[in-house]
Protein backbone atom coordinates (compact mmCIF):
# COMPACT_ATOMS: atom_id res chain seq x y z
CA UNK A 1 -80.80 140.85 3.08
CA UNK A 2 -83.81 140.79 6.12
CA UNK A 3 -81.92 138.45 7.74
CA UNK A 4 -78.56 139.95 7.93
CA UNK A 5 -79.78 143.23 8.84
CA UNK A 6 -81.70 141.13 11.70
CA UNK A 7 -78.66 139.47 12.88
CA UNK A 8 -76.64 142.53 13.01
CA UNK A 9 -79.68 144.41 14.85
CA UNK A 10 -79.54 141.19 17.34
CA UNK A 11 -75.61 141.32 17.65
CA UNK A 12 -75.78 144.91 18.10
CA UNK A 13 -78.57 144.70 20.98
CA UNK A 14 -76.21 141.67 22.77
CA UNK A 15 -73.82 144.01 22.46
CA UNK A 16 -75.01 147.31 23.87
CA UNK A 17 -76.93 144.96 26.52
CA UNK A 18 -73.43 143.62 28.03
CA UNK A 19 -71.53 147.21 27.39
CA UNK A 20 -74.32 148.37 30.34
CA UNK A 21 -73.79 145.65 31.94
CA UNK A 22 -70.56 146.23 32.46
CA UNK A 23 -70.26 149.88 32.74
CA UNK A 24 -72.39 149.06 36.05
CA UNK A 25 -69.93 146.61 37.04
CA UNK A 26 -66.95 149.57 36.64
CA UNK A 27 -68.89 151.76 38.22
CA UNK A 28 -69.87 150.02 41.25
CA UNK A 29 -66.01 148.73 41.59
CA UNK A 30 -65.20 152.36 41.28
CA UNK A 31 -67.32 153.39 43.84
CA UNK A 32 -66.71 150.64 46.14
CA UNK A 33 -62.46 151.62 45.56
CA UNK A 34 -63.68 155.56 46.77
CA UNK A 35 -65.11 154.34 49.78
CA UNK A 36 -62.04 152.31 50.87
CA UNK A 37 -59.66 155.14 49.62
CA UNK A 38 -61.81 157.50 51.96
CA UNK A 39 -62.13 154.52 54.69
CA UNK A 40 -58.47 153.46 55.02
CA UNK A 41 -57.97 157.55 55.18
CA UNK A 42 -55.58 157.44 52.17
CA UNK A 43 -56.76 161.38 52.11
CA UNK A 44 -54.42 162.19 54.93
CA UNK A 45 -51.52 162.11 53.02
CA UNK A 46 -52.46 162.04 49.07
CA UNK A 47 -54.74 164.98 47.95
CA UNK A 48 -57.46 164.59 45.07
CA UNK A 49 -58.37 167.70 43.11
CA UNK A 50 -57.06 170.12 45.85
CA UNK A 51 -58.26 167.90 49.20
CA UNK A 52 -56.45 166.41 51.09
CA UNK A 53 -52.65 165.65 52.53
CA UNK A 54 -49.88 166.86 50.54
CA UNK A 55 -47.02 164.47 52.75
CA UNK A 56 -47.62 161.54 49.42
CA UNK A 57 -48.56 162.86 45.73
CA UNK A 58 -51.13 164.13 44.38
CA UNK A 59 -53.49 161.31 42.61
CA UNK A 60 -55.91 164.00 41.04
CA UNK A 61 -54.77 162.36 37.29
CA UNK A 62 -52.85 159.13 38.32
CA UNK A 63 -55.05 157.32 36.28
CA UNK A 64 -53.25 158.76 33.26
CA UNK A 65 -49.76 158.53 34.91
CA UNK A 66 -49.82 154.95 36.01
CA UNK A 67 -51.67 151.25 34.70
CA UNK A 68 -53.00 148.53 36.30
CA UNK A 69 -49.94 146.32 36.86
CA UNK A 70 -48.03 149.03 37.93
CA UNK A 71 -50.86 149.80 40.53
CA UNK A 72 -51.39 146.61 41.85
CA UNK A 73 -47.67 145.89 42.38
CA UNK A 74 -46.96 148.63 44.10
CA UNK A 75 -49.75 149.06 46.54
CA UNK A 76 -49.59 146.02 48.08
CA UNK A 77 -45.52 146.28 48.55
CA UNK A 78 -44.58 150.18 47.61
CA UNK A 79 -41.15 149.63 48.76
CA UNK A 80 -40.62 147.07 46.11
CA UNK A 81 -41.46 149.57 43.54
CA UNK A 82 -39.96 152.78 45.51
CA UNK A 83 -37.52 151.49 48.16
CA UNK A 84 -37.54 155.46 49.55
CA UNK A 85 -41.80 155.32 50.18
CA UNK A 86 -42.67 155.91 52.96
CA UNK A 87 -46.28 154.79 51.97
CA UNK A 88 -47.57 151.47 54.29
CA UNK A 89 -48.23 148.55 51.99
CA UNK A 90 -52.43 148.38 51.41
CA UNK A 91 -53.84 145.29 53.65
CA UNK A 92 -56.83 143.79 52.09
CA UNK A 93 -58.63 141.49 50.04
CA UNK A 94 -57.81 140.99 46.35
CA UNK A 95 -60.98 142.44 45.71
CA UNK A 96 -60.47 145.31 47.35
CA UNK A 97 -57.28 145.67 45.60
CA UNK A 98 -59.23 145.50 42.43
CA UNK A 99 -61.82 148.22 43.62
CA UNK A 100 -58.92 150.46 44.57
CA UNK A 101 -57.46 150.05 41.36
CA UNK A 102 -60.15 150.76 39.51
CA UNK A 103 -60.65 154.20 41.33
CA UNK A 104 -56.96 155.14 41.32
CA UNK A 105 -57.41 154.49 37.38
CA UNK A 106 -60.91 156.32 36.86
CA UNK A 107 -59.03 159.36 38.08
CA UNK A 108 -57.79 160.92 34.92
């Protein structure tokens, strides 16, 4: 009985160990996806909790409206998603992509 209550302890330390491990990892890419949301001025024309343009829509809770694949399909090529857009396709790396992504979707 010691030994499987050491082995879960030990599983449940790996565990909690690569959860914060992780969680940095998201929250760096999230922060990183902020900066290039407020560096490629995406502000001018979406508005986040009250600030910013109101020409696109509002992204205060896309996170909850929209997933990942939807996200990185259209912001690379909106007019394949929304022929009407007038949004400019984003030009960048993939993982800058990824970091923008992962901001749109932290915003819930």
């Amino acid at each position: 009985m010691r030994k499987r209550s050491l082995l879960i302890f030990t599983l449940l330390a790996l565990f909690l160990t690569f959860a914060e491990r992780a969680s940095a990892a998201d929250a760096a890419k999230i922060k990183q996806g902020e900066k290039l949301f407020a560096e490629r001025q995406c502000t001018a024309c979406h508005a986040i909790q009250g600030k910013g343009g109101p020409v696109g829509p509002d992204l205060t809770k896309v996170g909850s409206r929209r997933d990942e694949a939807w996200l990185k399909k259209f912001l690379p090529d909106p007019k394949s998603v929304a022929p009407e857009t007038m949004m400019p396709p984003f030009r960048g790396t993939k993982e800058e992509l990824d970091a923008l992504v992962a901001y749109l979707l932290s915003l819930k």
